[in-house]
Structure formats: C-alpha cells, structure tokens
C-alpha atoms as a PDB file:
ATOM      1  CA  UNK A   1       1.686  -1.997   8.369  1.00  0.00           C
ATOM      2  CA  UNK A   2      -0.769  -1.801  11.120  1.00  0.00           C
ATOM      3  CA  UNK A   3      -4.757  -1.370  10.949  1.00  0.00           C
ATOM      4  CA  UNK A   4      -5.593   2.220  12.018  1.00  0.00           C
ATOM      5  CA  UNK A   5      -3.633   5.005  10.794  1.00  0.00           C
ATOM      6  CA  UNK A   6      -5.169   7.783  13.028  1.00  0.00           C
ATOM      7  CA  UNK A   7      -4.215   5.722  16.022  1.00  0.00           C
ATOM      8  CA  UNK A   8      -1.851   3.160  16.211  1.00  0.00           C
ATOM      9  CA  UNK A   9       0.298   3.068  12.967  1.00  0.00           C
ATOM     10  CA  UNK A  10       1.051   7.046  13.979  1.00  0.00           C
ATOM     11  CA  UNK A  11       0.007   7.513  18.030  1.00  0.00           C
ATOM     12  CA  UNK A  12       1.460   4.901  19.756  1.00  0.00           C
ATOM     13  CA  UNK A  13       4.583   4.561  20.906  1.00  0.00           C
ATOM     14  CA  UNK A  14       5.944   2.172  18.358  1.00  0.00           C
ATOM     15  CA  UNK A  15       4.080   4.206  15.469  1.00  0.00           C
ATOM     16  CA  UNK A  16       5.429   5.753  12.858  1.00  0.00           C
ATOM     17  CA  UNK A  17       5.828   9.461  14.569  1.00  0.00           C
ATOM     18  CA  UNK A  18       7.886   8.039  17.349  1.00  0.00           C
ATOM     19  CA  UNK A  19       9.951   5.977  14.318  1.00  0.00           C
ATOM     20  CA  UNK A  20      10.539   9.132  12.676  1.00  0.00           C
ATOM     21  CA  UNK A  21      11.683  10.972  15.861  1.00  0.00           C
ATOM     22  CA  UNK A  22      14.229   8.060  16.441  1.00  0.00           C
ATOM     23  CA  UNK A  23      15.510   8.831  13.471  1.00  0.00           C
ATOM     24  CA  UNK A  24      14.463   4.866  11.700  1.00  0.00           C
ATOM     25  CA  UNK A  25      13.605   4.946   7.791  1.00  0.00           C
ATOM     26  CA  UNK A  26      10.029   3.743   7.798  1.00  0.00           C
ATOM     27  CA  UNK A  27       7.214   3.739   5.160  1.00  0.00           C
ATOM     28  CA  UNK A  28       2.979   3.849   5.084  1.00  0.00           C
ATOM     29  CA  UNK A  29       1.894   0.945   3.123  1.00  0.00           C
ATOM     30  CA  UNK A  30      -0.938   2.475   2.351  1.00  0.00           C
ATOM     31  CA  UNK A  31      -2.976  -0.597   1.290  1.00  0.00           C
ATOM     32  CA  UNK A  32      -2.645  -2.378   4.632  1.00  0.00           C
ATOM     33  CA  UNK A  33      -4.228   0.229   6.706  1.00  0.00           C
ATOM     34  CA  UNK A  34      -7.596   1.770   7.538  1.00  0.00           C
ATOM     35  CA  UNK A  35      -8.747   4.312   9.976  1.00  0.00           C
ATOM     36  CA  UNK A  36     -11.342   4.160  13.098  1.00  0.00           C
ATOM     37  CA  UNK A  37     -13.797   7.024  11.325  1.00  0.00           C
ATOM     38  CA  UNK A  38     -17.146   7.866  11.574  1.00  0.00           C
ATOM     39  CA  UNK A  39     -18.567   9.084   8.674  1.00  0.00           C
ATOM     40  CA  UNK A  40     -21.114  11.082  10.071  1.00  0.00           C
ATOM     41  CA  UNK A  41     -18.481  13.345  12.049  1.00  0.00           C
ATOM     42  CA  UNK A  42     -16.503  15.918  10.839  1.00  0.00           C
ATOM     43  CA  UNK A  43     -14.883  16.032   8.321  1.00  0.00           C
ATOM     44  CA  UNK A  44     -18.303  14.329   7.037  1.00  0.00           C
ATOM     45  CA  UNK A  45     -17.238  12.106   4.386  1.00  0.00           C
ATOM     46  CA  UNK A  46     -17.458   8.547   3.088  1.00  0.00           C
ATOM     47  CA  UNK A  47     -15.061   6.124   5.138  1.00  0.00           C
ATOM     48  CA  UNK A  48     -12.233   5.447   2.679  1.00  0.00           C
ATOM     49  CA  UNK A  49     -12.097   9.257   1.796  1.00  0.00           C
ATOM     50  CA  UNK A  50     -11.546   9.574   5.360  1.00  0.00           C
ATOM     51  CA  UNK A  51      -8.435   6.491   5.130  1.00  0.00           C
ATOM     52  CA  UNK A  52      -7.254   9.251   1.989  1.00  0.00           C
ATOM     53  CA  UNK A  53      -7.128  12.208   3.453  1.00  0.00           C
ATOM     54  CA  UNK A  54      -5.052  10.603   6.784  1.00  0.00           C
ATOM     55  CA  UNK A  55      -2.728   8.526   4.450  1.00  0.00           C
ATOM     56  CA  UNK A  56      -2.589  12.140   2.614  1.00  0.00           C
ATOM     57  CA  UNK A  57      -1.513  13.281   6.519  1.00  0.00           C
ATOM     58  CA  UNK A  58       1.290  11.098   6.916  1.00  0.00           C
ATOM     59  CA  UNK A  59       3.047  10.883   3.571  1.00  0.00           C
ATOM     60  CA  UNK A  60       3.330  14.978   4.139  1.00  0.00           C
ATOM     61  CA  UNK A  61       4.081  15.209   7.628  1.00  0.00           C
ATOM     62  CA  UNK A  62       5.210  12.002   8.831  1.00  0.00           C
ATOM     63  CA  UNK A  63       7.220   9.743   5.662  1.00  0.00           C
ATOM     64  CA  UNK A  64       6.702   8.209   2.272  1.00  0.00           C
ATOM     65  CA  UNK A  65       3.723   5.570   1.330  1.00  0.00           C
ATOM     66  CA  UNK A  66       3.901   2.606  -1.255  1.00  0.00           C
ATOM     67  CA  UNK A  67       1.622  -0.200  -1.997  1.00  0.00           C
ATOM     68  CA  UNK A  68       1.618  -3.854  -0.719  1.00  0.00           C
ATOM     69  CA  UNK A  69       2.337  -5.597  -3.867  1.00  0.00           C
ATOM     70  CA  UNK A  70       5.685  -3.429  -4.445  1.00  0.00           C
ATOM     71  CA  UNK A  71       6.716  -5.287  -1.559  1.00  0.00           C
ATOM     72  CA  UNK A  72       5.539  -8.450  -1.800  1.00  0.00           C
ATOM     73  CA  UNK A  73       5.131  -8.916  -5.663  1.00  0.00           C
ATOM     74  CA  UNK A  74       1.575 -10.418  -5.729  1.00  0.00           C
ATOM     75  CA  UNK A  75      -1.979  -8.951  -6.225  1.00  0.00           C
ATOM     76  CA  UNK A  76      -2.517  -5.372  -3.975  1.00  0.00           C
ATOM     77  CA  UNK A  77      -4.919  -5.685  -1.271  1.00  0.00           C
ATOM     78  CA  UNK A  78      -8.164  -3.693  -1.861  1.00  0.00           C
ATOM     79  CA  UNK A  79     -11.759  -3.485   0.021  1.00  0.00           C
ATOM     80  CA  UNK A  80     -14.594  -4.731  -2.362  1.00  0.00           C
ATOM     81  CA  UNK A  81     -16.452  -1.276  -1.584  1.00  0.00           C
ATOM     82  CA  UNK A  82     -13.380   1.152  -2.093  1.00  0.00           C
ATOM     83  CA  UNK A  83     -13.852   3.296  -5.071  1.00  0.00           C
ATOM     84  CA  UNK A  84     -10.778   5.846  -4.430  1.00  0.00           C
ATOM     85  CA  UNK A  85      -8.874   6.945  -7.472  1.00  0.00           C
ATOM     86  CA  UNK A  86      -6.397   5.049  -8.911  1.00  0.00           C
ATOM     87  CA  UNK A  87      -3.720   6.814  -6.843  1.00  0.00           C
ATOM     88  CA  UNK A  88      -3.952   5.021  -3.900  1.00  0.00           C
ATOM     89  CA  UNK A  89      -3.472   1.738  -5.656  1.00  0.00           C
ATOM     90  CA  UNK A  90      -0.582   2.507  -8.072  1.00  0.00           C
ATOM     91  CA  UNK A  91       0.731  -0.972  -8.707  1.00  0.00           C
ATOM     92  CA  UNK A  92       4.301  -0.403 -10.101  1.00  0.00           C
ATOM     93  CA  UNK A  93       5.252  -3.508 -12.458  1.00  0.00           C
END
C-alpha cells in the first residue's frame, strides 16, 4: 500500500522493485494507490486511466495486484470520480 505507484510504491528503496529483487512475496493493492500524473502530458489521458495503465505496469513486470476489501473484508475503497471498468475493483466474496 503506498500513495503513488510511479514513485514510491515501485522507485524507492523500500518499493516494490527493490522487494522483488530481495526476493520478499509482495502484492499491489491496487485500490490503495494513485499516481502523481498530469493529464495533459504524455501519454495524454484522464488521471485514473493513467493509475490503470501503471497498476497494468506492475502486475506484468513487477508482482500480482488484489483489492483492499480481499484483505480487509469490508467495503473497497474507490474515488467518487473514478469510472474505470469493473476490473480494477473486482470484489471477490
């Protein structure tokens, strides 16, 4: 968990890349996280498409994503304004 995906959940030193390379089992949750993006620079699209296509990033290069409330049980966190497809918010029961 962490806030922004393109920089500290995977740059830092205690991100996820570094995890991986230490050889710890870690996991996106997906839900939890945002990215620093400006919408009007490349790849020029709305804010939470940007957040998709890095969580998109990481689950193929870096490791696996899931969903807050398959952790915790209660209701997933989601932005009022967030209108990605269902994917991204796949509640298992």
């Amino acid at each position: 968990m962490g806030v922004h995906e393109n920089m500290c959940v995977i740059g830092r030193s205690f991100g996820l890349r570094n995890m991986v390379r230490l050889g710890m089992n870690v996991v996106l949750m997906r839900d939890l996280t945002d990215t620093m993006y400006n919408s009007k620079q490349w790849p020029f699209v709305p804010h939470f498409t940007g957040t998709s296509l890095m969580t998109e990033y990481i689950e193929t290069y870096v490791c696996p994503s899931m969903v807050s409330c398959d952790f915790t049980g209660q209701s997933q966190f989601r932005f009022k304004n967030d209108n990605r497809p269902y994917r991204f918010y796949n509640c298992r029961k």
